[in-house]
Protein backbone atom coordinates (compact mmCIF):
# COMPACT_ATOMS: atom_id res chain seq x y z
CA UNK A 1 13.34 -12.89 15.62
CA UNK A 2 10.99 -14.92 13.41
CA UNK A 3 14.40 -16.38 11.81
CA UNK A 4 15.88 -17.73 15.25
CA UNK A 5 12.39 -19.48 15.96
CA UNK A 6 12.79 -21.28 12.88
CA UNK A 7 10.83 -19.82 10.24
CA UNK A 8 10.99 -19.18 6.48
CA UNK A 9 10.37 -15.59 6.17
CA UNK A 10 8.91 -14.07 2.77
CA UNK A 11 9.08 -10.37 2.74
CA UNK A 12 6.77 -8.90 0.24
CA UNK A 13 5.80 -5.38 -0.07
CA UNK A 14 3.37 -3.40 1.85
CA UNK A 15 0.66 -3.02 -1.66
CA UNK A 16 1.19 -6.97 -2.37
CA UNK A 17 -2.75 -7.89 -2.71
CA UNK A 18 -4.50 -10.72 -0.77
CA UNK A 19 -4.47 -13.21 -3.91
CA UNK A 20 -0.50 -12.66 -4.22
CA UNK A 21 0.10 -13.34 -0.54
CA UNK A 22 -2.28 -16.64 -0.95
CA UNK A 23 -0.47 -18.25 -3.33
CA UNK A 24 2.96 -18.21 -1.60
CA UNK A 25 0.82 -20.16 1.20
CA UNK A 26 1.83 -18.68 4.39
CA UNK A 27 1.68 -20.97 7.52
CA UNK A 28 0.99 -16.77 9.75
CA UNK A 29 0.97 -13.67 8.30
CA UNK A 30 3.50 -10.71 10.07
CA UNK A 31 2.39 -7.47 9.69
CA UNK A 32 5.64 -4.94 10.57
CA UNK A 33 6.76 -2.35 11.93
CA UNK A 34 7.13 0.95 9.53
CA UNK A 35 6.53 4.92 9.53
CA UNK A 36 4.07 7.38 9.07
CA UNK A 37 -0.21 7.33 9.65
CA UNK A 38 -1.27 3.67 9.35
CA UNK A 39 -4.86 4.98 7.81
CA UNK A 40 -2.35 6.25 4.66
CA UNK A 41 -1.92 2.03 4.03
CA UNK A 42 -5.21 1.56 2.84
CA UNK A 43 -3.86 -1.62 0.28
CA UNK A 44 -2.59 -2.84 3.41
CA UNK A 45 -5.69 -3.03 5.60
CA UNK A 46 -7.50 -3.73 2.83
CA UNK A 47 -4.79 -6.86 2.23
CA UNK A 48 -5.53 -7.37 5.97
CA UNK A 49 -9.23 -7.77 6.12
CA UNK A 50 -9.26 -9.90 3.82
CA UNK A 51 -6.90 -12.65 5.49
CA UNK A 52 -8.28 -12.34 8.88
CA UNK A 53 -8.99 -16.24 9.86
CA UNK A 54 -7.14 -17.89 6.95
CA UNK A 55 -3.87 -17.35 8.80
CA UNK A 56 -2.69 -16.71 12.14
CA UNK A 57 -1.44 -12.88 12.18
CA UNK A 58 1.03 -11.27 14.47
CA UNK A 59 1.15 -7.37 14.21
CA UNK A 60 4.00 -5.34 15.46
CA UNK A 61 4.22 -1.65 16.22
CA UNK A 62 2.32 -0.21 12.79
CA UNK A 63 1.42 -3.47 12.17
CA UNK A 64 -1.03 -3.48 15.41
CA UNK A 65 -2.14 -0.16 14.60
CA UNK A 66 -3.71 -2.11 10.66
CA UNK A 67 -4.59 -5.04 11.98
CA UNK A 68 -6.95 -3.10 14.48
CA UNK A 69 -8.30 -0.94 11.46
CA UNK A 70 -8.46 -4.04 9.42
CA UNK A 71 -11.08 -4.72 12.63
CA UNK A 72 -13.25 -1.74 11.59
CA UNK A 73 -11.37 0.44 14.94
CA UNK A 74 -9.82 3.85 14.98
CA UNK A 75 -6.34 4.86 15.44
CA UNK A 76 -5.17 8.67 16.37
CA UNK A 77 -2.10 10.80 16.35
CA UNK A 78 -0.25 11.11 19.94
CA UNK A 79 -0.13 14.62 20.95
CA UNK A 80 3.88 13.46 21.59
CA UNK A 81 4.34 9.98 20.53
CA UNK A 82 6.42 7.27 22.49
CA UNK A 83 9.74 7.17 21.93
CA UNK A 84 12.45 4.85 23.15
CA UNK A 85 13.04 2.50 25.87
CA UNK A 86 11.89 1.49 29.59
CA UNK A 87 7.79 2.11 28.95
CA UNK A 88 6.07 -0.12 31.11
CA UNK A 89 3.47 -2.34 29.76
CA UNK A 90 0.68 -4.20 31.53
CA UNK A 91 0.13 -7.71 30.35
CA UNK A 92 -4.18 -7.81 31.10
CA UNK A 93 -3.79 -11.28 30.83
CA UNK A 94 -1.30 -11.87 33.08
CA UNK A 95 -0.90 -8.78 35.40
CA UNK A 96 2.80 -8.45 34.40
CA UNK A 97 4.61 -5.54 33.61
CA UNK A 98 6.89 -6.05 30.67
CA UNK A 99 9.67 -2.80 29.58
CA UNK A 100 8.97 -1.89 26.05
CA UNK A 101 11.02 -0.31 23.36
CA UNK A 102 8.92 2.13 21.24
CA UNK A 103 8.84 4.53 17.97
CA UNK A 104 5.65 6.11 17.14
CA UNK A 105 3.35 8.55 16.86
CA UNK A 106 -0.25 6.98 16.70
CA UNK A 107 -2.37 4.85 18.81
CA UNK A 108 -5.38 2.47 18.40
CA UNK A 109 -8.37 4.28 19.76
CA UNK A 110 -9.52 2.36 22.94
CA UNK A 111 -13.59 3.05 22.40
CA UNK A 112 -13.45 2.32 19.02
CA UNK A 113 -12.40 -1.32 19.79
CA UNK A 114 -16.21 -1.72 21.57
CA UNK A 115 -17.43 -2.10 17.83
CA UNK A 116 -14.88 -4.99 16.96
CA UNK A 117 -13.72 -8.88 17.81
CA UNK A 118 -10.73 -7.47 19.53
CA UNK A 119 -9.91 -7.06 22.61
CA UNK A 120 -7.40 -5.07 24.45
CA UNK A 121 -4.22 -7.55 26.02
CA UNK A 122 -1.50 -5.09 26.94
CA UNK A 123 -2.00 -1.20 28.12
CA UNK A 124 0.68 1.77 28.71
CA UNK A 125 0.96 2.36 32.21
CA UNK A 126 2.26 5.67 31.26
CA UNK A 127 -0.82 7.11 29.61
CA UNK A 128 -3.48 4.10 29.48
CA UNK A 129 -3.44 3.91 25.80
CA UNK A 130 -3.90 0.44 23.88
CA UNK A 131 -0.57 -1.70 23.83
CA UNK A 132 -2.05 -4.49 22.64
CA UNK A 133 -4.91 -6.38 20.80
CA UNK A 134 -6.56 -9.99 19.92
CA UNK A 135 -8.92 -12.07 18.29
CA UNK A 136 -8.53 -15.15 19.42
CA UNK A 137 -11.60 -17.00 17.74
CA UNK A 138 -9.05 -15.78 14.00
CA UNK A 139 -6.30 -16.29 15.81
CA UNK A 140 -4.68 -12.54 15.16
CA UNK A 141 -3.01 -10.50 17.83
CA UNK A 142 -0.79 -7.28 17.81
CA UNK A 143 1.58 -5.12 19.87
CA UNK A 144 2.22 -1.24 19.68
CA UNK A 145 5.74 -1.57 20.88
CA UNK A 146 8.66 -3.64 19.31
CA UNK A 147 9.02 -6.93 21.11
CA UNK A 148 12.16 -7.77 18.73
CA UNK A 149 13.96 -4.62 20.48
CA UNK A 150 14.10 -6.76 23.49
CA UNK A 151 14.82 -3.78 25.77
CA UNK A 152 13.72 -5.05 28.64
CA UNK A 153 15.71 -8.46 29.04
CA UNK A 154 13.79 -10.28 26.85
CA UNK A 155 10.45 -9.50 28.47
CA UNK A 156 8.50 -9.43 25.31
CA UNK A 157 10.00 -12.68 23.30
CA UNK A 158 7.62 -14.88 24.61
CA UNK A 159 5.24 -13.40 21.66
CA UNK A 160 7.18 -14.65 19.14
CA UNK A 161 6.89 -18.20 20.64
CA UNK A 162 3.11 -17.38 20.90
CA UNK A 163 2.66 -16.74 17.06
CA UNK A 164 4.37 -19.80 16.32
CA UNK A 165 2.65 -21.85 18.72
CA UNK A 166 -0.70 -20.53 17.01
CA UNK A 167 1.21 -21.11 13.37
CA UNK A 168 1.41 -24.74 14.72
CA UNK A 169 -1.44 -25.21 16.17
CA UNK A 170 -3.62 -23.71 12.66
CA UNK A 171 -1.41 -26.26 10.64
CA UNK A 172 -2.91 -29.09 12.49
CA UNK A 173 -6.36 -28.01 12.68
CA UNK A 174 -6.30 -26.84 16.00
């Protein structure tokens, strides 16, 4: 997704330290998508915390779940986990429901975000847990579910075109 907007995409690993990622001189900073407990990634979040407003960031799935850590919140284990396609979503923002694809098994804690910058964007109209997340003052934001699934015709792509519009908008000072 990131390719057909026109970026460069540099993959480097999930332990590549602050300092590392610096000097390839990222325009935005994507955190993925991958498995397991995101409070096991502790390089990561550490990684993380320590970019928050030198880049715009754009979190997907796990990638939500460590940029809200990286935040100081809380994330839990899903007694079942969401799993597939056609989960609503509600948009706070805009009041729209989008259909999600999703794969996981953990969740950021919605009153541990009281003690952070973020605030909550998108919610599962399924079971009310956090969908979504921003900062807008650093210019980070993240999704639980996968908007590069595109499940739900395309409902979700408009993200991608918002992390680029903030990747432009950081380049020229904005």
């Amino acid at each position: 997704s990131l390719n057909s907007h026109g970026c460069n995409v540099v993959v480097v690993p999930y332990d590549t330290d602050a300092a590392t990622i610096e000097k390839l001189r990222p325009d935005g900073i994507f955190i993925s998508n991958g498995p397991g407990d995101p409070t096991d990634v502790v390089a990561t979040i550490d990684t993380v915390r320590s970019l928050i407003g030198k880049y715009p960031m754009f979190g997907i799935c796990l990638g939500h779940q460590i940029l809200s850590l990286a935040y100081g919140a809380k994330t839990y284990k899903l007694k079942f986990g969401h799993r597939g396609g056609n989960h609503p979503v509600l948009n706070v923002k805009t009041n729209k429901v989008e259909i999600t694809s999703q794969n996981h098994s953990y969740a950021v804690d919605t009153e541990s975000l009281a003690d952070t910058n973020l605030t909550v964007t998108h919610m599962n109209l399924l079971d009310n847990t956090v969908e979504g997340v921003e900062c807008r003052q650093d210019k980070v934001f993240g999704v639980q579910y996968h908007p590069e699934s595109a499940p739900g015709p395309q409902d979700s792509s408009y993200l991608f075109d918002l992390f680029i519009k903030e990747i432009t908008m950081s380049k020229e000072g904005k």
